[in-house]
N, C-alpha and C. Protein backbone atom coordinates (compact mmCIF):
# COMPACT_ATOMS: atom_id res chain seq x y z
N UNK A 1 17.31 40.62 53.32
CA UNK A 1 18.07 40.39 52.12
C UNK A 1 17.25 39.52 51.17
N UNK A 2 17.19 40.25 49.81
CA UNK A 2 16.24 39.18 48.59
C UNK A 2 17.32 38.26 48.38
N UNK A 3 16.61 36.82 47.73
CA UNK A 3 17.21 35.96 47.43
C UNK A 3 17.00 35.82 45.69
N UNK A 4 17.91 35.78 44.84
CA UNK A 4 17.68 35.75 43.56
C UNK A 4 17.53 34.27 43.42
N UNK A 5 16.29 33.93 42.52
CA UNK A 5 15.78 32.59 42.39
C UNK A 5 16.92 31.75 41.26
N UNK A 6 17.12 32.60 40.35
CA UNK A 6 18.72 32.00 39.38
C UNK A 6 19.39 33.08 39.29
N UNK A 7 20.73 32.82 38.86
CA UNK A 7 21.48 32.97 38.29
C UNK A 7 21.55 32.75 36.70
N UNK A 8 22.08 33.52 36.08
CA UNK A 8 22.63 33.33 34.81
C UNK A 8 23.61 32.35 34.23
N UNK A 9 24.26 31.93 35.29
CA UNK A 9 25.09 30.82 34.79
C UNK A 9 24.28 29.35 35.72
N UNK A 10 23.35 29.19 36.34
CA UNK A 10 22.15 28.17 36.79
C UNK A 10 21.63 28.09 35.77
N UNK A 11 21.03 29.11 35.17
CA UNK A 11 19.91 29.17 34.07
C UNK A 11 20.74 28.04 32.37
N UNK A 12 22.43 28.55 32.02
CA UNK A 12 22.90 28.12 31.16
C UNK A 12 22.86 26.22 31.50
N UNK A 13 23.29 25.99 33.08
CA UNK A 13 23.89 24.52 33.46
C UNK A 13 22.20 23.95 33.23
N UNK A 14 21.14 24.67 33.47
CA UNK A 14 19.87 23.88 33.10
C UNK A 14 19.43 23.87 31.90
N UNK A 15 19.80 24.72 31.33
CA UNK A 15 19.75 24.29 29.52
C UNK A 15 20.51 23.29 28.78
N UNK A 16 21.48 23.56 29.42
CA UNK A 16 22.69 22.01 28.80
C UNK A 16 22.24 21.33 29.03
N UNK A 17 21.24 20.90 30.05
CA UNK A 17 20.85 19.50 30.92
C UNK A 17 19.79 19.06 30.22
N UNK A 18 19.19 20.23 29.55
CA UNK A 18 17.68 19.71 28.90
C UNK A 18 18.09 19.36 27.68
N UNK A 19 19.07 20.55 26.97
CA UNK A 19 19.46 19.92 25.75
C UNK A 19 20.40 18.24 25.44
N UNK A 20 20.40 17.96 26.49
CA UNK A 20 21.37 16.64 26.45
C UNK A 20 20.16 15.81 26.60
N UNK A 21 19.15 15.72 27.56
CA UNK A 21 17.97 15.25 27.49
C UNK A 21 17.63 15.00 26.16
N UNK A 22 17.09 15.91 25.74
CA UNK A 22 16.31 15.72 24.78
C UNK A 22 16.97 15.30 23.29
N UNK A 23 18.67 15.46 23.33
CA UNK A 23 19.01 15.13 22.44
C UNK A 23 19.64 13.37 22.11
N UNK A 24 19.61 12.73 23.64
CA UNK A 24 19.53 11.46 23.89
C UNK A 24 18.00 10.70 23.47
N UNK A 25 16.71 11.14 23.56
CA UNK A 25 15.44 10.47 22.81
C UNK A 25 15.93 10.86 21.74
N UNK A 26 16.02 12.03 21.16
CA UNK A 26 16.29 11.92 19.56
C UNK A 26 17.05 11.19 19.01
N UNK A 27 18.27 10.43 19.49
CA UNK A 27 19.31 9.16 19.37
C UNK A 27 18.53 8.34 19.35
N UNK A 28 17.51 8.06 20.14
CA UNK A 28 17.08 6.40 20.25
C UNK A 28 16.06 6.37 19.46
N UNK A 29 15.35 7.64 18.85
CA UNK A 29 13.97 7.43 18.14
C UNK A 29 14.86 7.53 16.77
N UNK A 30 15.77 7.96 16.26
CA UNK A 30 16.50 7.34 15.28
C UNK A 30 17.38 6.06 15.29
N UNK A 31 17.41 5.41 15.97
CA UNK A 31 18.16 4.17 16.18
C UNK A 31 17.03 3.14 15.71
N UNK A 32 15.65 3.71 16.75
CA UNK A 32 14.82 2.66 15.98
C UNK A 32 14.37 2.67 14.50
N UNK A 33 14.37 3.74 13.92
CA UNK A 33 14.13 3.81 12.53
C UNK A 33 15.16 3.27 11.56
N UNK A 34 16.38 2.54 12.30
CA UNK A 34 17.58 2.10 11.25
C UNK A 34 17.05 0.97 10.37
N UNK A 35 15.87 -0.13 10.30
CA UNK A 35 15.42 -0.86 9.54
C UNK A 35 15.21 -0.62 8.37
N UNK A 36 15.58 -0.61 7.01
CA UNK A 36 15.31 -0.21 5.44
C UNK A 36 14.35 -0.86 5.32
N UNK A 37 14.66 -2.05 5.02
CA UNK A 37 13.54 -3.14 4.39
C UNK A 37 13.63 -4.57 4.75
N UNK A 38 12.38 -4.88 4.98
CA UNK A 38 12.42 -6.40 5.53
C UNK A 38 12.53 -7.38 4.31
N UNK A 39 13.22 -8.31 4.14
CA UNK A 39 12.96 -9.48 3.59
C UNK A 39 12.24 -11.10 3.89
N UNK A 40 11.43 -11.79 2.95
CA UNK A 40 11.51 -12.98 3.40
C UNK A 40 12.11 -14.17 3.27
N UNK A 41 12.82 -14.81 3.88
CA UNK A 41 13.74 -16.06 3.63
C UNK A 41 12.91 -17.45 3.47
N UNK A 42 12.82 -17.84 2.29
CA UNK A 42 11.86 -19.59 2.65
C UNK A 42 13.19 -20.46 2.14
N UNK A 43 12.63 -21.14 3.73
CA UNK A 43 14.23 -22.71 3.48
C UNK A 43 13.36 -23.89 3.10
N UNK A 44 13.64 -24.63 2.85
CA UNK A 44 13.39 -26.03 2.58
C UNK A 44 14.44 -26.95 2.90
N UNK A 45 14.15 -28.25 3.32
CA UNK A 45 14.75 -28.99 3.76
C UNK A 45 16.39 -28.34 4.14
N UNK A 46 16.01 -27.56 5.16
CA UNK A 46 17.70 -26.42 5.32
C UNK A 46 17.71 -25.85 3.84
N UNK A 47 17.21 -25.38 2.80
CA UNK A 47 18.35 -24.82 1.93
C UNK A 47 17.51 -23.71 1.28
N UNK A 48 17.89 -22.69 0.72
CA UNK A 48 17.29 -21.53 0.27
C UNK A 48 16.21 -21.82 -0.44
N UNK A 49 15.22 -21.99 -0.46
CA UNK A 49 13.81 -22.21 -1.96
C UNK A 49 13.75 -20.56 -2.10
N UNK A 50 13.81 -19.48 -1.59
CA UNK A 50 13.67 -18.18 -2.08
C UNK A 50 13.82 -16.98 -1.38
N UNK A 51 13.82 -15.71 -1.73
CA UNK A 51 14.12 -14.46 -0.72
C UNK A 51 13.42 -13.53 -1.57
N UNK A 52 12.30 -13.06 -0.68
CA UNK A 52 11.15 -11.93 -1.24
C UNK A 52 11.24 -11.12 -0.49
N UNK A 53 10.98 -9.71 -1.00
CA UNK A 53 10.78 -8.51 -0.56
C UNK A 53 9.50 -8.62 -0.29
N UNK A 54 9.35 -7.96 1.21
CA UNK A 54 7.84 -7.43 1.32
C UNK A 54 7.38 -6.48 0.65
N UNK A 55 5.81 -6.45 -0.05
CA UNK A 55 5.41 -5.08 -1.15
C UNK A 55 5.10 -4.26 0.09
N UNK A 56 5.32 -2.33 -0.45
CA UNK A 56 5.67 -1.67 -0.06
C UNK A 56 4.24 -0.90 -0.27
N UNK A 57 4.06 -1.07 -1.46
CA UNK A 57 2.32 -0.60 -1.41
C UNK A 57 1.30 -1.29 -1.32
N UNK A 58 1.12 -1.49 -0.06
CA UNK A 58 -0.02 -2.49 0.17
C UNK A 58 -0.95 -3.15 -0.70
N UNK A 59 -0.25 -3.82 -1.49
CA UNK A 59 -0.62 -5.32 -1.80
C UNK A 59 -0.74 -6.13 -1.53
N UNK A 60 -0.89 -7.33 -1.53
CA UNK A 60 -0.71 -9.00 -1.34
C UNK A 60 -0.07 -9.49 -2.47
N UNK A 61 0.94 -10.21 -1.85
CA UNK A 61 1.82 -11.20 -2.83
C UNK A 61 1.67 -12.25 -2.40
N UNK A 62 1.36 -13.46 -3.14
CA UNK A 62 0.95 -14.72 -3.39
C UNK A 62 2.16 -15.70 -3.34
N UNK A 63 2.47 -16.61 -2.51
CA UNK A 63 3.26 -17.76 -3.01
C UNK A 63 3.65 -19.04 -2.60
N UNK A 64 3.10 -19.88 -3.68
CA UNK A 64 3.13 -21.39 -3.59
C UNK A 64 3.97 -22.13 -2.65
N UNK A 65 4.46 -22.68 -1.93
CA UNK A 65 5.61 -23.31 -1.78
C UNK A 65 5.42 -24.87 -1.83
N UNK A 66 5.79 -25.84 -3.25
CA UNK A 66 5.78 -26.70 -3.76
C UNK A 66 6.85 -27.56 -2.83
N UNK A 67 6.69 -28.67 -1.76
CA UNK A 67 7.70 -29.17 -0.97
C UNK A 67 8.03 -30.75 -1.28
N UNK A 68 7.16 -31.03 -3.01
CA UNK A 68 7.28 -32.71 -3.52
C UNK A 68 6.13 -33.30 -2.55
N UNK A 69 5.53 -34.06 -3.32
CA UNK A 69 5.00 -35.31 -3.02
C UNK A 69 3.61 -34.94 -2.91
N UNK A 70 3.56 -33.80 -3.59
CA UNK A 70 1.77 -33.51 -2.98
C UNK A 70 1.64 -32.10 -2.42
N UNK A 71 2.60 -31.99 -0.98
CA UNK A 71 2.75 -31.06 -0.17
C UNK A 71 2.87 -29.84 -0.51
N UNK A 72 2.13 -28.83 -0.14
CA UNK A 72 2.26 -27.61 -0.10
C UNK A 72 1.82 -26.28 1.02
N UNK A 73 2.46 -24.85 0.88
CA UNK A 73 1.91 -24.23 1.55
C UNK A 73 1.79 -22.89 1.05
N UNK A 74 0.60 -22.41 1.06
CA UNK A 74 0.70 -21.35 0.68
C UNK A 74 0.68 -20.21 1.66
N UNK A 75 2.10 -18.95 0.98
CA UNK A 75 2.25 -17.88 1.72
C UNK A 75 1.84 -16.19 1.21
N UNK A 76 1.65 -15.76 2.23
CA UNK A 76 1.03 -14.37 1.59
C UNK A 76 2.14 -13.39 2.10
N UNK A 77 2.34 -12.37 1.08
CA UNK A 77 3.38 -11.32 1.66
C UNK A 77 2.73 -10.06 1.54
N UNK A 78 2.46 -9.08 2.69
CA UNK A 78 2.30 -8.04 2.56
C UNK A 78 3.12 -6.85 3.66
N UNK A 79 2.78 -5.66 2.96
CA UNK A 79 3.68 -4.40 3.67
C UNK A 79 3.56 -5.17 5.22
N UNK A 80 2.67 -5.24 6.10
CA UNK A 80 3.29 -5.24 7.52
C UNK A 80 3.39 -7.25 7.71
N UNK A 81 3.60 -7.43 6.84
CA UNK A 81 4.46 -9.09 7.43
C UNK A 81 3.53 -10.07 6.87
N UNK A 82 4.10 -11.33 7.32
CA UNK A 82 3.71 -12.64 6.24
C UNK A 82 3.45 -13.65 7.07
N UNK A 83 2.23 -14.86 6.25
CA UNK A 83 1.43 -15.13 7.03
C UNK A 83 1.38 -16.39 5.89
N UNK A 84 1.23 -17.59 6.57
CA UNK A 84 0.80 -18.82 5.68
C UNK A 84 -0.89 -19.03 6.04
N UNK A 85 -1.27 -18.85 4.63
CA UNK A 85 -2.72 -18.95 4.49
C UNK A 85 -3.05 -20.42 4.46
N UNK A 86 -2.14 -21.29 3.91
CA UNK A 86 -2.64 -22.14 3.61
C UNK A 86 -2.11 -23.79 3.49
N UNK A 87 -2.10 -24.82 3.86
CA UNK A 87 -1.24 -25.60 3.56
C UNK A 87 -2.10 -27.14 4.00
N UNK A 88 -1.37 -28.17 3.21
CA UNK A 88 -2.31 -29.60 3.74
C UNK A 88 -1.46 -30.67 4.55
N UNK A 89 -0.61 -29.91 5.70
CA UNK A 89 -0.19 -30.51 6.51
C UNK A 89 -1.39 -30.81 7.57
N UNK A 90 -0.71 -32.16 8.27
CA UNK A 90 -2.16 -32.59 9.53
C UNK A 90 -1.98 -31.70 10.49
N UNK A 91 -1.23 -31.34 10.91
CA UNK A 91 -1.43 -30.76 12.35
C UNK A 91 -2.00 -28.95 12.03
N UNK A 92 -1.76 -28.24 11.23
CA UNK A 92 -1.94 -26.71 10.73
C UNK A 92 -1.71 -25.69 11.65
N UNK A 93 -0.68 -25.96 12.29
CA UNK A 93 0.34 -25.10 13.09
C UNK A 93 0.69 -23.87 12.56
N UNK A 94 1.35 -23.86 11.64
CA UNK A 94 2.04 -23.31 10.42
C UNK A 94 0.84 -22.02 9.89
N UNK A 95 -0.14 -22.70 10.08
CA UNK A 95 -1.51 -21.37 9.41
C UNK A 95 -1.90 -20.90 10.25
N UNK A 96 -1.90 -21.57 11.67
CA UNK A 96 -2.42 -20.98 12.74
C UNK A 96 -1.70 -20.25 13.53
N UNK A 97 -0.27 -19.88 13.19
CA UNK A 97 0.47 -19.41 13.73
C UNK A 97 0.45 -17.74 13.58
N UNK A 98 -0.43 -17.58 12.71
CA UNK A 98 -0.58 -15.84 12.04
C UNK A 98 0.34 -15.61 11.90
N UNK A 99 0.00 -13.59 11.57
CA UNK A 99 1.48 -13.22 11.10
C UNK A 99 2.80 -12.68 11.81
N UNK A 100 3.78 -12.86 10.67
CA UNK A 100 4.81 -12.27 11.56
C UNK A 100 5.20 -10.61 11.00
N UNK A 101 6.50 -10.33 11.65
CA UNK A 101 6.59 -9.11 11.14
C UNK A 101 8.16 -8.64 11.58
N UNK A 102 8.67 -8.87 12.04
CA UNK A 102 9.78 -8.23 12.57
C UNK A 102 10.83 -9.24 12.49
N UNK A 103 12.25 -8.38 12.04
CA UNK A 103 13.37 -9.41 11.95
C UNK A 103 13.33 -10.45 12.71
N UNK A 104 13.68 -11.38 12.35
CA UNK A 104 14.66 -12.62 13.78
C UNK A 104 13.23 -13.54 14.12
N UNK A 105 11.82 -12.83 13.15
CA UNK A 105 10.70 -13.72 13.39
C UNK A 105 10.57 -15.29 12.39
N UNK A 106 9.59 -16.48 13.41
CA UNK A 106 9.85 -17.22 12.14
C UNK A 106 8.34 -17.77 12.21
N UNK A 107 8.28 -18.78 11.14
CA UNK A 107 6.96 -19.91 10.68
C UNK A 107 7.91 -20.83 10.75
N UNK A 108 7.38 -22.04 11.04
CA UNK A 108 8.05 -23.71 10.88
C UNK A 108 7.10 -24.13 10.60
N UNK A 109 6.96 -25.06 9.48
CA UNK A 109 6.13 -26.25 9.47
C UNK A 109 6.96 -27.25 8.93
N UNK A 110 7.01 -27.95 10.28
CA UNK A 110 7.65 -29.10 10.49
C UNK A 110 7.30 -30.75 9.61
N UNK A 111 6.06 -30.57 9.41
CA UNK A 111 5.80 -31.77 8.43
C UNK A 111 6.80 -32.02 7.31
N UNK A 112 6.21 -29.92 6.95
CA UNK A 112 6.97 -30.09 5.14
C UNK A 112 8.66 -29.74 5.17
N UNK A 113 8.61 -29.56 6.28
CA UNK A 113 10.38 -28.72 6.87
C UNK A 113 10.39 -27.41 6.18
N UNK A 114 9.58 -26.93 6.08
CA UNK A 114 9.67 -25.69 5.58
C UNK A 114 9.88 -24.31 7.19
N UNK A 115 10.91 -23.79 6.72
CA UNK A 115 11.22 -22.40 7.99
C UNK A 115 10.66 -20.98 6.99
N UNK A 116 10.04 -20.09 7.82
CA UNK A 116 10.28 -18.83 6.51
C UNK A 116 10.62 -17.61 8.03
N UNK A 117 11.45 -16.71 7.40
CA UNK A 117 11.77 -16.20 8.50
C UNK A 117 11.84 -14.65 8.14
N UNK A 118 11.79 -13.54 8.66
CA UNK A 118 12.13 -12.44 8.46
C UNK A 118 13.34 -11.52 8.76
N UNK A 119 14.18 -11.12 7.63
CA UNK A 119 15.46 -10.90 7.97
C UNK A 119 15.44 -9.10 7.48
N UNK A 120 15.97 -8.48 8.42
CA UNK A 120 15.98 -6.82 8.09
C UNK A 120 17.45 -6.24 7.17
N UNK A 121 17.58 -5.52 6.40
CA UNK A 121 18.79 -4.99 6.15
C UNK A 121 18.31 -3.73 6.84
N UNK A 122 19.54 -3.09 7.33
CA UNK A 122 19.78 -1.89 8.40
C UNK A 122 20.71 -1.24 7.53
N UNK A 123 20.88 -0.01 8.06
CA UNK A 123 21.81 0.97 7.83
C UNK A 123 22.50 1.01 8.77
N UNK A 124 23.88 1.22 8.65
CA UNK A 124 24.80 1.64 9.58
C UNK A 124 24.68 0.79 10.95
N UNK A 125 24.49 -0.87 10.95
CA UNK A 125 24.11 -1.88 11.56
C UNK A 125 24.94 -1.85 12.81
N UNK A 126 25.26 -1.61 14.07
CA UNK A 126 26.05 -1.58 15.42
C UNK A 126 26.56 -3.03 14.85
N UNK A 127 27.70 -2.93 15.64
CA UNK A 127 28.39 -4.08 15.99
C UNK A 127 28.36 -5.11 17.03
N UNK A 128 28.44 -6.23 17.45
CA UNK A 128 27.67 -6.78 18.56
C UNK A 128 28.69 -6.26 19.82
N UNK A 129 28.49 -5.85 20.52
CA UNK A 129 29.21 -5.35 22.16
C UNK A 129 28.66 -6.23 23.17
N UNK A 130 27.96 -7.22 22.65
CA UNK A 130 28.92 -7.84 24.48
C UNK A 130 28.34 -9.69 23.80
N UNK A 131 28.63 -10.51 24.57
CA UNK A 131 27.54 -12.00 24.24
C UNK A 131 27.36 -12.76 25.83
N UNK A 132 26.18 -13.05 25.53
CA UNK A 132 25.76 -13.50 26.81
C UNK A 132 25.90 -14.76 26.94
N UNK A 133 25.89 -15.60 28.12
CA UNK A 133 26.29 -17.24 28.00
C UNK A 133 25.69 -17.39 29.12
């Protein structure tokens, strides 16, 4: 007696299986693309000094950050993330820290109290489902 290797209705239950496969990476490789555009946040002593868009056509954007008394630092903004070039604090943490790039990233320089941080707007942002403690 031959043994038939499938069936017609085997053949359908292994197509569903692949198509569910493959249509679960396509969920997650669009999930990661939900980021629009990054912004940069510079605080000062806690409080807003400014919110820049990163340039989109690879440029460099230039900017001062004046913190009184002398103090300063300078920051650079470009398409893949931001980076303090420059500043006349003693310790130079803050410059040596390179760049960042991705939401929820930060710079501190603690001398001048300056934070600069990178914050994403998303599309269609999930809601938080669970918190950890």
């Amino acid at each position: 007696m031959m043994k038939v290797p499938f069936k017609f209705g085997d053949l359908l239950v292994y197509l569903f299986i692949l198509f569910l496969i493959a249509g679960s990476f396509a969920g997650l490789y669009q999930m990661g693309r939900g980021i629009e555009k990054n912004q940069v946040t510079v605080e000062v002593d806690g409080e807003v000094w400014g919110t820049y868009d990163l340039p989109e056509d690879g440029r460099e954007e230039v900017v001062r950050i004046d913190t009184g008394n002398g103090d300063y630092n300078i920051l650079v903004l470009t398409g893949s993330g931001v980076y303090i070039k420059e500043a006349n604090c003693p310790d130079q943490i803050c410059v040596n820290f390179g760049r960042i790039s991705k939401p929820g990233q930060t710079i501190v320089c603690l001398p001048h109290r300056v934070v600069i941080s990178i914050t994403g707007d998303q599309e269609g942002e999930l809601p938080l489902d669970g918190i950890a403690s």
